[in-house]
N, C-alpha and C. Protein backbone atom coordinates (compact mmCIF):
# COMPACT_ATOMS: atom_id res chain seq x y z
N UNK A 1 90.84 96.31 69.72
CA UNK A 1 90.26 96.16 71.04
C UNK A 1 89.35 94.94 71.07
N UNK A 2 89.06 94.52 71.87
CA UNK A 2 88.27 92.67 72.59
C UNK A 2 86.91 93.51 72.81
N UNK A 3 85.95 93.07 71.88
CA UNK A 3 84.64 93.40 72.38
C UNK A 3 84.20 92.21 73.42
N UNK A 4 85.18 91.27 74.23
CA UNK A 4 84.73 90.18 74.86
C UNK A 4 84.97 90.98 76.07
N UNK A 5 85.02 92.27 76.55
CA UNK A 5 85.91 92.34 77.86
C UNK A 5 84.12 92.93 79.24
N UNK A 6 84.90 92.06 80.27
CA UNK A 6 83.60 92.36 80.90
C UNK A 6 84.01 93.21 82.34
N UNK A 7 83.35 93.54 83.43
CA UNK A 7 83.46 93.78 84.05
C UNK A 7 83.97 92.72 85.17
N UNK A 8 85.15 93.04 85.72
CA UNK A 8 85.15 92.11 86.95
C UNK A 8 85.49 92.68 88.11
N UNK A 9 85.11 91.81 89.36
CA UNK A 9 85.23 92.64 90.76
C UNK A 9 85.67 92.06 91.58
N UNK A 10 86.18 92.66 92.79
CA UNK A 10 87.17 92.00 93.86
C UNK A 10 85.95 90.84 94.36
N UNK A 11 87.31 89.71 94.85
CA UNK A 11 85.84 88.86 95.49
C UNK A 11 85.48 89.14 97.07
N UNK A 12 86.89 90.10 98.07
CA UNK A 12 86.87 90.81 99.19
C UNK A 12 85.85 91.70 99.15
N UNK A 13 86.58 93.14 98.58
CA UNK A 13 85.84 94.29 98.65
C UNK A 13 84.82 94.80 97.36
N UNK A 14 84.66 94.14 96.44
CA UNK A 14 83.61 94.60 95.66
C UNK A 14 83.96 95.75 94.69
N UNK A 15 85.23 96.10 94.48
CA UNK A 15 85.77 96.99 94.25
C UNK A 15 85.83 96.49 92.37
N UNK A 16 85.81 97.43 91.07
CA UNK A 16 85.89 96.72 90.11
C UNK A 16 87.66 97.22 90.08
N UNK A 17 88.17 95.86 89.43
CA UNK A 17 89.33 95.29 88.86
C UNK A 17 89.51 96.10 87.33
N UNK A 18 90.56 96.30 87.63
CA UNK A 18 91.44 96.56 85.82
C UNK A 18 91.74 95.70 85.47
N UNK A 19 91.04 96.06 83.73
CA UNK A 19 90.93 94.47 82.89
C UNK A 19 92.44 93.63 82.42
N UNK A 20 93.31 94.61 83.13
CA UNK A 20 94.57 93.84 83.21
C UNK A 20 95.17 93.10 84.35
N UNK A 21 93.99 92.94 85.58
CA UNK A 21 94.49 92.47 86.71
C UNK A 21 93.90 90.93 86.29
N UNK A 22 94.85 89.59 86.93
CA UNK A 22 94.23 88.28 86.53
C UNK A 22 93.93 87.81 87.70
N UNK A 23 93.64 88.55 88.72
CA UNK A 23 93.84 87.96 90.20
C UNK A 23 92.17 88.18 90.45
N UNK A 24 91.86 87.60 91.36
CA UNK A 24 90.70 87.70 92.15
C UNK A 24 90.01 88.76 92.81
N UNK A 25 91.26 89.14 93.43
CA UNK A 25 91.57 90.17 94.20
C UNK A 25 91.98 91.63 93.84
N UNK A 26 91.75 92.47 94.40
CA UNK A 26 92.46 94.26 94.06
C UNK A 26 93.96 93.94 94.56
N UNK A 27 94.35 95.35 94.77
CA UNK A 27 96.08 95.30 94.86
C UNK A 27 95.93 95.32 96.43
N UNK A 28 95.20 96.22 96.78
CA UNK A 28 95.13 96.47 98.39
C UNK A 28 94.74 95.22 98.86
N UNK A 29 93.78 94.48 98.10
CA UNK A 29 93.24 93.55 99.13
C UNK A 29 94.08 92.41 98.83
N UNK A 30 94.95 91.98 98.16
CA UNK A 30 95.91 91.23 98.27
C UNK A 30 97.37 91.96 99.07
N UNK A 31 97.74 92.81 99.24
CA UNK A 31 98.64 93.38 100.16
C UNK A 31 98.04 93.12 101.43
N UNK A 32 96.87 93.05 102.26
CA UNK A 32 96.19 93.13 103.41
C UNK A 32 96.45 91.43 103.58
N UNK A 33 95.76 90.60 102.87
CA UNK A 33 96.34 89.14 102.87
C UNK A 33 97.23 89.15 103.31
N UNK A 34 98.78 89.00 102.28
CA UNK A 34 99.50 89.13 102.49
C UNK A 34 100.80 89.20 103.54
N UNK A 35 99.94 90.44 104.60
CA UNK A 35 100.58 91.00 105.27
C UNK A 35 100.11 90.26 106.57
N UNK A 36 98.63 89.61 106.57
CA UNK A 36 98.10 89.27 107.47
C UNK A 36 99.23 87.45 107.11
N UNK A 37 99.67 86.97 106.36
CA UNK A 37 100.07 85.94 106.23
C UNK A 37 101.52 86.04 106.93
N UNK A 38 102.26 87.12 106.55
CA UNK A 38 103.90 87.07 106.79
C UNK A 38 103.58 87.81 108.52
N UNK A 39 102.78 88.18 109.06
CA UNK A 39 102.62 88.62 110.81
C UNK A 39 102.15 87.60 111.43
N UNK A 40 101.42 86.63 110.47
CA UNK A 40 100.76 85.34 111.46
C UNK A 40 101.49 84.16 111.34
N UNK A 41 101.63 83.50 110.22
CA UNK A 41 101.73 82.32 109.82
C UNK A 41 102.94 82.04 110.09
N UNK A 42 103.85 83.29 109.20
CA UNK A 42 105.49 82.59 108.98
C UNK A 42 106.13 82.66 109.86
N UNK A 43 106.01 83.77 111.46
CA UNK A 43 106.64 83.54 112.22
C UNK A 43 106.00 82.20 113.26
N UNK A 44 105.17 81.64 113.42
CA UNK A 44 104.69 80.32 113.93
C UNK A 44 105.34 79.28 113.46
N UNK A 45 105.48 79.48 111.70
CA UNK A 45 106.07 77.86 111.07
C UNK A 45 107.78 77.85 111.50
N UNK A 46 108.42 79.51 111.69
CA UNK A 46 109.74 79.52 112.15
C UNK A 46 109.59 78.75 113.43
N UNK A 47 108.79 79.16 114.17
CA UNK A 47 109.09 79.07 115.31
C UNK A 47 109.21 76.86 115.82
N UNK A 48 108.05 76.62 115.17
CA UNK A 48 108.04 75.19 115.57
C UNK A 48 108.74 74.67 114.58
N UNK A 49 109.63 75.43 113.52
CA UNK A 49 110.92 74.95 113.12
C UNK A 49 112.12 74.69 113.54
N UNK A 50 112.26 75.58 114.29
CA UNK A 50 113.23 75.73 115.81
C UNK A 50 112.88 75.07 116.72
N UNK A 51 111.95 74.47 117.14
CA UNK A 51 111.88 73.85 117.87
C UNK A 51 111.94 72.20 117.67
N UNK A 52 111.39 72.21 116.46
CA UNK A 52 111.78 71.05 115.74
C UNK A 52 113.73 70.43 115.51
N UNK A 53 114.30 71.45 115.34
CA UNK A 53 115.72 71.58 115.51
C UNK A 53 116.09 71.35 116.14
N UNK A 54 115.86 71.99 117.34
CA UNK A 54 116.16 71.74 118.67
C UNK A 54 116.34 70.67 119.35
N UNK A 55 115.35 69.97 119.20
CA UNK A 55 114.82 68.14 119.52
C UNK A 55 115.30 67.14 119.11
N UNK A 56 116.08 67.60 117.80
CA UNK A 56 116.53 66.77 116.45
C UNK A 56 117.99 66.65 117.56
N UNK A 57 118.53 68.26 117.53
CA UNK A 57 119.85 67.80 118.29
C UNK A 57 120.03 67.82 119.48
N UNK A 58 118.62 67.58 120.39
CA UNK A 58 119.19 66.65 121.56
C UNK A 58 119.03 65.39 121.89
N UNK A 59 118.36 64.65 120.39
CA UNK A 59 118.45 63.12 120.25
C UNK A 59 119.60 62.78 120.07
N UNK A 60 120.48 63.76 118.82
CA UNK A 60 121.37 63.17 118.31
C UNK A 60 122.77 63.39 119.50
């Protein structure tokens, strides 16, 4: 066993981490990210991807 092992804690919720997690974050509070990323972000970048498309082929 690592007598080096310390306590670490979410940098969200304050919650302590298992000394096998390497993330910043808990599991929940990276699922909540996450989820807040694929409901916000990715349908916006689709969208002015398509529209980007769109434009492309009514130049061409």
């Amino acid at each position: 066993m690592s007598n080096n092992s310390e306590i670490r804690y979410c940098k969200e919720c304050g919650c302590e981490l298992m000394s096998t997690n390497k993330n910043e974050l808990c599991e929940n509070c990276r699922r909540k990210r996450n989820k807040k990323f694929s409901d916000g972000l990715l349908p916006t970048v689709a969208f002015v991807a398509s529209v980007a498309i769109a434009i492309i082929r009514k130049i061409k």
